[in-house]
N, C-alpha and C. Protein backbone atom coordinates (compact mmCIF):
# COMPACT_ATOMS: atom_id res chain seq x y z
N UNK A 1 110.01 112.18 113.05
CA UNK A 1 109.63 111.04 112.24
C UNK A 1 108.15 110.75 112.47
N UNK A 2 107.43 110.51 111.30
CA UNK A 2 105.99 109.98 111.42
C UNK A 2 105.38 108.45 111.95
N UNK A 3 104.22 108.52 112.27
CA UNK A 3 104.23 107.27 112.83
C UNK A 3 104.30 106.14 111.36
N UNK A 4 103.87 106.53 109.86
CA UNK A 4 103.78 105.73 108.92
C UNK A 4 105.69 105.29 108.54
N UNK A 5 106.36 106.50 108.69
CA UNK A 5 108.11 106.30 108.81
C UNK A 5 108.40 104.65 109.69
N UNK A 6 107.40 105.24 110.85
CA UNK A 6 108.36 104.61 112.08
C UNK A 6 107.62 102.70 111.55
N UNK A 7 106.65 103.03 111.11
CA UNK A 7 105.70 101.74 110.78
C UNK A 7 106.91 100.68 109.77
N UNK A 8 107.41 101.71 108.40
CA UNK A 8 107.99 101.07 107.73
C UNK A 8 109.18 100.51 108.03
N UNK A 9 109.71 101.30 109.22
CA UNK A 9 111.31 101.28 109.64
C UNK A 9 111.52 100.24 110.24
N UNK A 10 110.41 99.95 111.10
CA UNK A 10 110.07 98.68 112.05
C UNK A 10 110.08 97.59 111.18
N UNK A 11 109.08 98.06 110.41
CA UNK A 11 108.59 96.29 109.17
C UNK A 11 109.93 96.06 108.85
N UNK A 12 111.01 96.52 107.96
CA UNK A 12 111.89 96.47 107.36
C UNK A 12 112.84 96.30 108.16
N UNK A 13 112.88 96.39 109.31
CA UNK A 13 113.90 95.73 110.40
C UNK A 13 113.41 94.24 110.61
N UNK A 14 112.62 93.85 110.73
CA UNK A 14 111.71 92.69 111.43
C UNK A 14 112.39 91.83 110.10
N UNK A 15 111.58 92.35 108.98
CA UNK A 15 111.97 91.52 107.36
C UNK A 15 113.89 91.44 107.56
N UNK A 16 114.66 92.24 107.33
CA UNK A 16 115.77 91.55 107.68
C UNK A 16 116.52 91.24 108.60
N UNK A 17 115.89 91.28 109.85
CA UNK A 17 115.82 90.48 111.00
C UNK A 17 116.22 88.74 110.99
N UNK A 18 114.44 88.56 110.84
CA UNK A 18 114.45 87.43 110.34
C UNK A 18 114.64 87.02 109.19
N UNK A 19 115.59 87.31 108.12
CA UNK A 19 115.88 86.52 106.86
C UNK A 19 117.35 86.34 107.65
N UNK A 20 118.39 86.89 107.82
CA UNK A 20 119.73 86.71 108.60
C UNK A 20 119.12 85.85 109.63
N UNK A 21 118.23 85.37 110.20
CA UNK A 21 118.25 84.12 111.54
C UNK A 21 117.56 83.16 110.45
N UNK A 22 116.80 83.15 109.49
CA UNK A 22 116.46 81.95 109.00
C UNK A 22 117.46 81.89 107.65
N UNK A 23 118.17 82.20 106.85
CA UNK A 23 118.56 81.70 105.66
C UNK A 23 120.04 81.02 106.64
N UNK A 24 120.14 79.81 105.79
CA UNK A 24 121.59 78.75 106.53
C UNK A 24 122.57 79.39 106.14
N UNK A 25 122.85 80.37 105.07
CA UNK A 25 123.79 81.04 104.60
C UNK A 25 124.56 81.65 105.76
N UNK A 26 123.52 82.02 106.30
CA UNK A 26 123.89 83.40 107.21
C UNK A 26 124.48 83.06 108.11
N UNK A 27 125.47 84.08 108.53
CA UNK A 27 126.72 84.02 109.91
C UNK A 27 125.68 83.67 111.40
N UNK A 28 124.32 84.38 111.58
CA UNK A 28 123.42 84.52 112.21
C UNK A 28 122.51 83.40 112.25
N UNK A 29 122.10 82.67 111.37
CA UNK A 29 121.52 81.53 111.30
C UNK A 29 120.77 80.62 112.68
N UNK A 30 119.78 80.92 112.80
CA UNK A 30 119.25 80.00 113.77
C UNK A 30 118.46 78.94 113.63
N UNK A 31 117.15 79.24 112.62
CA UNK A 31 116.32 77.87 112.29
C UNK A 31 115.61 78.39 110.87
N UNK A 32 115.50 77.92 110.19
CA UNK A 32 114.62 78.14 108.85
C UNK A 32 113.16 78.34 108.96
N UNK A 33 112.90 78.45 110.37
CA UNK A 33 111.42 78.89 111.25
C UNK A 33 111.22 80.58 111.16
N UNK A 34 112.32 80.68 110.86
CA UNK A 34 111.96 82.57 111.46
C UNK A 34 111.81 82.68 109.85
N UNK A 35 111.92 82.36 108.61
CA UNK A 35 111.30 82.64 107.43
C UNK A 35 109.75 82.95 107.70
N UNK A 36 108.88 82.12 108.48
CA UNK A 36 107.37 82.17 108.81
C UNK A 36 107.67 83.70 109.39
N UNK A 37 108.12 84.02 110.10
CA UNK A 37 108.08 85.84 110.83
C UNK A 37 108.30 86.30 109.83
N UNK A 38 109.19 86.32 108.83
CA UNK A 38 109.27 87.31 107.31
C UNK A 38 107.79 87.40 106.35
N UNK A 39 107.41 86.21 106.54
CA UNK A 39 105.88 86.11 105.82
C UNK A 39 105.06 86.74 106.40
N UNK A 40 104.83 86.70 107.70
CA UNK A 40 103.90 87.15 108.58
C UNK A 40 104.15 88.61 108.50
N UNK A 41 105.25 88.91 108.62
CA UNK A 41 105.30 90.71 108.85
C UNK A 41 105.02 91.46 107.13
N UNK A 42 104.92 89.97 105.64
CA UNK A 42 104.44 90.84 104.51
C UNK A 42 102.92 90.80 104.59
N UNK A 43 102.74 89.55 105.25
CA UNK A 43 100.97 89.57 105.39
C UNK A 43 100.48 90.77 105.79
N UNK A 44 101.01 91.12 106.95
CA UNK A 44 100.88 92.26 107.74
C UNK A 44 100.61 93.56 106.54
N UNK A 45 101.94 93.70 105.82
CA UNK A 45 102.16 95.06 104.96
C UNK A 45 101.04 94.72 103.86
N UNK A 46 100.38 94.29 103.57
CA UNK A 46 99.86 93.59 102.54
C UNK A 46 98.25 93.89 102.98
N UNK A 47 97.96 93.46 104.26
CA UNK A 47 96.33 93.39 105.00
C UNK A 47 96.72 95.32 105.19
N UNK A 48 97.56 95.80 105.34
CA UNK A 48 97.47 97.22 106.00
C UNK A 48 97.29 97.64 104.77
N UNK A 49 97.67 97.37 103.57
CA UNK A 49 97.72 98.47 101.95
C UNK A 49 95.80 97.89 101.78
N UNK A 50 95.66 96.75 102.34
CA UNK A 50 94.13 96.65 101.13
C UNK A 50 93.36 97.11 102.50
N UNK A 51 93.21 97.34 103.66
CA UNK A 51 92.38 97.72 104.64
C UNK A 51 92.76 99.14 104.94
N UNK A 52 93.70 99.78 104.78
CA UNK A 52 94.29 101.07 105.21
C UNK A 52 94.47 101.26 106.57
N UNK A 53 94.37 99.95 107.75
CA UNK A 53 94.57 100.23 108.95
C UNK A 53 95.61 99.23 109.29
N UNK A 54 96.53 99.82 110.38
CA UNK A 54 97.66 99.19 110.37
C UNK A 54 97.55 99.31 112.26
N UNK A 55 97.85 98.44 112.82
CA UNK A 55 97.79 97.96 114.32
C UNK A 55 99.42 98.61 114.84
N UNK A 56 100.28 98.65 114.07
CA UNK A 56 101.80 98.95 114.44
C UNK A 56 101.30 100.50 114.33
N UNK A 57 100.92 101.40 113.72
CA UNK A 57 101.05 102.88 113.23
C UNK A 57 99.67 103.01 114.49
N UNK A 58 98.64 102.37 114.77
CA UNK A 58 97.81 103.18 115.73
C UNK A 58 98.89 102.53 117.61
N UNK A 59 99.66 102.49 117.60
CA UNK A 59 100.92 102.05 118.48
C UNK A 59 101.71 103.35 118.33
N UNK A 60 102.27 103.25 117.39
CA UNK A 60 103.30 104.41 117.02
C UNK A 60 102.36 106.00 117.57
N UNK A 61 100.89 106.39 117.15
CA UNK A 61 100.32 107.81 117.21
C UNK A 61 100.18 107.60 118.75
N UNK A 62 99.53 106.44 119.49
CA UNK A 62 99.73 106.37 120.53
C UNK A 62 100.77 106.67 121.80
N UNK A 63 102.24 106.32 121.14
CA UNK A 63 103.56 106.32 121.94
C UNK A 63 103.81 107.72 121.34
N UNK A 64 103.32 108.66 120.73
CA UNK A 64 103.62 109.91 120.57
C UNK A 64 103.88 110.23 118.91
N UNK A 65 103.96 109.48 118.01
CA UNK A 65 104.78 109.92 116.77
C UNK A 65 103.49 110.25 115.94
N UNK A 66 103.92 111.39 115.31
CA UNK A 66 102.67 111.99 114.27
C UNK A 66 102.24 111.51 113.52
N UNK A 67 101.04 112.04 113.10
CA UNK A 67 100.60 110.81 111.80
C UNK A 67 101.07 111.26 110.35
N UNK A 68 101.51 112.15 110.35
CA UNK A 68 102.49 112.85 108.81
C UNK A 68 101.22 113.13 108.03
N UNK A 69 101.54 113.10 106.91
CA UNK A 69 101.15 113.40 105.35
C UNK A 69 100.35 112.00 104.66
């Protein structure tokens, strides 16, 4: 797996992470606070597409995972 794989796999865990601890719906439900961590981790995907540098993926080449394609 590439480190850009492991980048998205992470984000997309984090994003429904925290939507199951913040929506009241949810069996999981803890505070309508962890919605702010869902924002924060699109800010994140969002500052990495218009800058092309991503702080999670120079982590990932670091801990060993390739930088792919």
């Amino acid at each position: 797996m590439t480190s850009w794989q492991m980048v998205r796999l992470v984000a997309g865990s984090f994003i429904l992470a925290s939507l199951a601890m913040g929506i009241p719906a949810s069996p999981v439900f803890l505070s309508e606070w962890w919605l702010s961590f869902t924002a924060f981790v699109g800010l994140n995907l969002l500052q990495s597409a218009i800058t092309r540098w991503c702080l999670m993926e120079t982590i990932m080449r670091k801990v060993g995972f390739g930088a792919g394609n």
